[in-house]
C-alpha atoms as a PDB file:
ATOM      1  CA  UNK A   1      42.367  58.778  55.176  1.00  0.00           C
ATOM      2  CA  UNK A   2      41.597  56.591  57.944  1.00  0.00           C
ATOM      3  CA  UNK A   3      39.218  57.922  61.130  1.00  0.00           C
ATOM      4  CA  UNK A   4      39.006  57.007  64.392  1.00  0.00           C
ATOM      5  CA  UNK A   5      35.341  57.213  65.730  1.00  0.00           C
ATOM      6  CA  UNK A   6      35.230  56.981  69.731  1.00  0.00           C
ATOM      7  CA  UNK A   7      32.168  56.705  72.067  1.00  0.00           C
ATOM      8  CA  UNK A   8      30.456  53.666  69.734  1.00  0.00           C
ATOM      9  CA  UNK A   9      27.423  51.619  71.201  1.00  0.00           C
ATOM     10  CA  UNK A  10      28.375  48.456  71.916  1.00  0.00           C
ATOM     11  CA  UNK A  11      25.478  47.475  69.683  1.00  0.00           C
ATOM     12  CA  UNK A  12      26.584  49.062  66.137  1.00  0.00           C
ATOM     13  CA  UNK A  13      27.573  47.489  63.593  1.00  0.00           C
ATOM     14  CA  UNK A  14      30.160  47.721  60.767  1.00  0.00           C
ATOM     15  CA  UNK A  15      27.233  48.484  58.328  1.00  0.00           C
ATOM     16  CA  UNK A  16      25.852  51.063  60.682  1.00  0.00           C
ATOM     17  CA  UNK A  17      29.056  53.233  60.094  1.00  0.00           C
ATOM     18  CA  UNK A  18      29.536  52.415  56.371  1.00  0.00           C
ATOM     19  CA  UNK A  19      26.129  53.608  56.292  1.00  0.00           C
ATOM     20  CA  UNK A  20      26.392  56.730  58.356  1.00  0.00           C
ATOM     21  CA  UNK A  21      30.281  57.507  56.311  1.00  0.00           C
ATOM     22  CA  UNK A  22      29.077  56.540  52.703  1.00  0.00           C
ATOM     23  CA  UNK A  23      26.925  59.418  52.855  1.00  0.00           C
ATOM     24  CA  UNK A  24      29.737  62.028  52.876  1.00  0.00           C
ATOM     25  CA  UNK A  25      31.599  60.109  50.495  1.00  0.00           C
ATOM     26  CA  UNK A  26      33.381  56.444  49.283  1.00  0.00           C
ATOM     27  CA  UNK A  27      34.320  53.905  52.584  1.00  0.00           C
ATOM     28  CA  UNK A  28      37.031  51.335  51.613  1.00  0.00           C
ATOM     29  CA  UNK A  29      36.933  49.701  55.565  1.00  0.00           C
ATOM     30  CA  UNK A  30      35.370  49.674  58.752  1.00  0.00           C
ATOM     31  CA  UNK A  31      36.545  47.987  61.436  1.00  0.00           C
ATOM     32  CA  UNK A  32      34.830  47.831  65.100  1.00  0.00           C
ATOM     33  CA  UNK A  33      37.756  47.235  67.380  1.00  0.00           C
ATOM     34  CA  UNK A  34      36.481  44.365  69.862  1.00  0.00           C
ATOM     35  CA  UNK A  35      38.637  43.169  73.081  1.00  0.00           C
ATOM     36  CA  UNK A  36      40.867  39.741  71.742  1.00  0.00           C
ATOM     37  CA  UNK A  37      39.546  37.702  75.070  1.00  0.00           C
ATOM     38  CA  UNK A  38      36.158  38.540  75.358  1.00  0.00           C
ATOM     39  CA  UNK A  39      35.107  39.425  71.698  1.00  0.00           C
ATOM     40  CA  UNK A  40      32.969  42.013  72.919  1.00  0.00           C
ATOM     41  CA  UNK A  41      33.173  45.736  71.234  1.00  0.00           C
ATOM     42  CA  UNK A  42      35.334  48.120  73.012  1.00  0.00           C
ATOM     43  CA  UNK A  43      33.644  51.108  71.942  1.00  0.00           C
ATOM     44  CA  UNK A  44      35.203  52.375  69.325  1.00  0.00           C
ATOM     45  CA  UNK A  45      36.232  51.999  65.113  1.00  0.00           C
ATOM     46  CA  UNK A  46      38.108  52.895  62.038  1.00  0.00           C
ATOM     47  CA  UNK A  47      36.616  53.882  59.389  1.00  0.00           C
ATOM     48  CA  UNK A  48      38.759  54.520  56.391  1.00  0.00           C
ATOM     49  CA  UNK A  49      38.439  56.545  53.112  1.00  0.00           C
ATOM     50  CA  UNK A  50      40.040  57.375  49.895  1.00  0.00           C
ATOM     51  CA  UNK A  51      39.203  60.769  48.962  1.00  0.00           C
ATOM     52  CA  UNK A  52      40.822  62.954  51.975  1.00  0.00           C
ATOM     53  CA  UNK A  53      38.311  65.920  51.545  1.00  0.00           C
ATOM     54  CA  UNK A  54      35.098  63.191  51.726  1.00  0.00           C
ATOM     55  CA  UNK A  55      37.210  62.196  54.763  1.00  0.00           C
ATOM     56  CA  UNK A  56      37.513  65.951  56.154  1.00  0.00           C
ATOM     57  CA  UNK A  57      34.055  66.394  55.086  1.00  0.00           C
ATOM     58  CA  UNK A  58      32.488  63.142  57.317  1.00  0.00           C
ATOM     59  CA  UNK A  59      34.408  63.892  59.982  1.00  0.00           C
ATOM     60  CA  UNK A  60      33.395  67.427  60.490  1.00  0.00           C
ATOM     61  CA  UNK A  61      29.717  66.186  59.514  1.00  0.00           C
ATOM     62  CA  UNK A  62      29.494  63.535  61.866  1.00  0.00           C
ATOM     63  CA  UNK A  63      31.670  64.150  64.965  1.00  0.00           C
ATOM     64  CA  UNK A  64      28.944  64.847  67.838  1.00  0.00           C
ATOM     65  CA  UNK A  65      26.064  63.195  65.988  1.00  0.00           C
ATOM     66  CA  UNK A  66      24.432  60.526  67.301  1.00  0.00           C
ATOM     67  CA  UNK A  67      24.321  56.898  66.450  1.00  0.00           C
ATOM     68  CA  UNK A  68      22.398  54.324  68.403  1.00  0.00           C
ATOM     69  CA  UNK A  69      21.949  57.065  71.349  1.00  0.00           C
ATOM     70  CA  UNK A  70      25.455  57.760  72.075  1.00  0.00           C
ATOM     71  CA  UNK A  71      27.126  60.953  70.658  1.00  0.00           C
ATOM     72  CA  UNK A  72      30.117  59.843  68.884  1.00  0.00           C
ATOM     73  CA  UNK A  73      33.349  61.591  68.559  1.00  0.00           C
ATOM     74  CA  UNK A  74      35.104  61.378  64.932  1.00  0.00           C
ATOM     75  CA  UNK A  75      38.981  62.234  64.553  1.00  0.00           C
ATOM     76  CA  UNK A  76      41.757  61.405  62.291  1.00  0.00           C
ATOM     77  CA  UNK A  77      42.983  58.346  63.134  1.00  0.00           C
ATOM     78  CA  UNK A  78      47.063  58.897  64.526  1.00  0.00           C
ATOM     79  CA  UNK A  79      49.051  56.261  63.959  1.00  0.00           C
ATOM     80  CA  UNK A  80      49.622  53.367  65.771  1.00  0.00           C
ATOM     81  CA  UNK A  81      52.661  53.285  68.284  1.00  0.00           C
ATOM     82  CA  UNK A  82      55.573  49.856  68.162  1.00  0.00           C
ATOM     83  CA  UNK A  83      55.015  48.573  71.495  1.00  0.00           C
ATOM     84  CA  UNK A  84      57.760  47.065  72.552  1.00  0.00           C
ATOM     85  CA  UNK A  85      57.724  43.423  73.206  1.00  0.00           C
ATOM     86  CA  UNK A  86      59.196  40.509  75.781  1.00  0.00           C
ATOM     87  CA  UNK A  87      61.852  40.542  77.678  1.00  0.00           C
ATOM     88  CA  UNK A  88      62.867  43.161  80.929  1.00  0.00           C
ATOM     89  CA  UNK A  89      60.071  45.452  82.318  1.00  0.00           C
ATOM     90  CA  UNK A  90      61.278  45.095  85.943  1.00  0.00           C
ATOM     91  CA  UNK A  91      61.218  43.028  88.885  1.00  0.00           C
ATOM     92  CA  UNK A  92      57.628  41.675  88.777  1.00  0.00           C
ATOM     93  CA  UNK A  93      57.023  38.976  90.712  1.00  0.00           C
ATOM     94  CA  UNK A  94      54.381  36.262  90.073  1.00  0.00           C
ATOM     95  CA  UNK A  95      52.518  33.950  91.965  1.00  0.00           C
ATOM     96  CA  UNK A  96      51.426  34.390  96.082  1.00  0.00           C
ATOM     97  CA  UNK A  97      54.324  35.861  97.332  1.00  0.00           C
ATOM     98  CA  UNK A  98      55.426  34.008 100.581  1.00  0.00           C
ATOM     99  CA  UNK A  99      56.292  35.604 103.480  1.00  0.00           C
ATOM    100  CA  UNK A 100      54.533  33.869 106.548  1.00  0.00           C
ATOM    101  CA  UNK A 101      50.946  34.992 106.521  1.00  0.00           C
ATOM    102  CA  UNK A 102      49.740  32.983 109.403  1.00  0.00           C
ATOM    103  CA  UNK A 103      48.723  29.849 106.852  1.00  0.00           C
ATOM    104  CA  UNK A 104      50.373  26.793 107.412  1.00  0.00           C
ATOM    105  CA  UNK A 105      50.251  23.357 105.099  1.00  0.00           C
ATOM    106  CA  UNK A 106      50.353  20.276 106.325  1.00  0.00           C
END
């Protein structure tokens, strides 16, 4: 069963969470979800494990509890939506935009 656990400090780690999970039960992964530019957390994780009642059981245990200060929130993880990808989306336009406003180039 694979959790979702919201409101993460920044500064936890994957072993802080296999540490606070493994002690409701066995933790196959944990994965803190960090932005793809910057690198930096985002604040939340996944924390997955085999046994769904040790699942059931940490997530009732440790939703509200607090880890590094913050009160974190523990759910079942939903799955994850297709995006859709390329083409349409619109008339966006890109760049300045024109349209006279009072600059001039020589």
């Amino acid at each position: 069963m694979n959790l979702y656990v919201g409101n993460l400090s920044r500064q936890a780690t994957e072993d802080d969470l296999r540490q606070a999970f493994e002690a409701h039960g066995e933790v196959t992964s944990v994965a803190i979800i960090k932005d793809k530019f910057s690198g930096e957390p985002r604040g939340f994780a996944f924390v997955e494990m085999p046994a769904k009642a040790q699942a059931i059981a940490a997530m009732r245990a440790m939703n509200g509890q607090e880890i590094m200060g913050r009160a974190i929130i523990v759910n079942e993880a939903k799955p994850r939506e297709e995006r859709r990808r390329g083409g349409g989306g619109g008339h966006r336009r890109s760049g300045g935009g024109g349209g006279g406003g009072g600059r001039f180039y020589r």
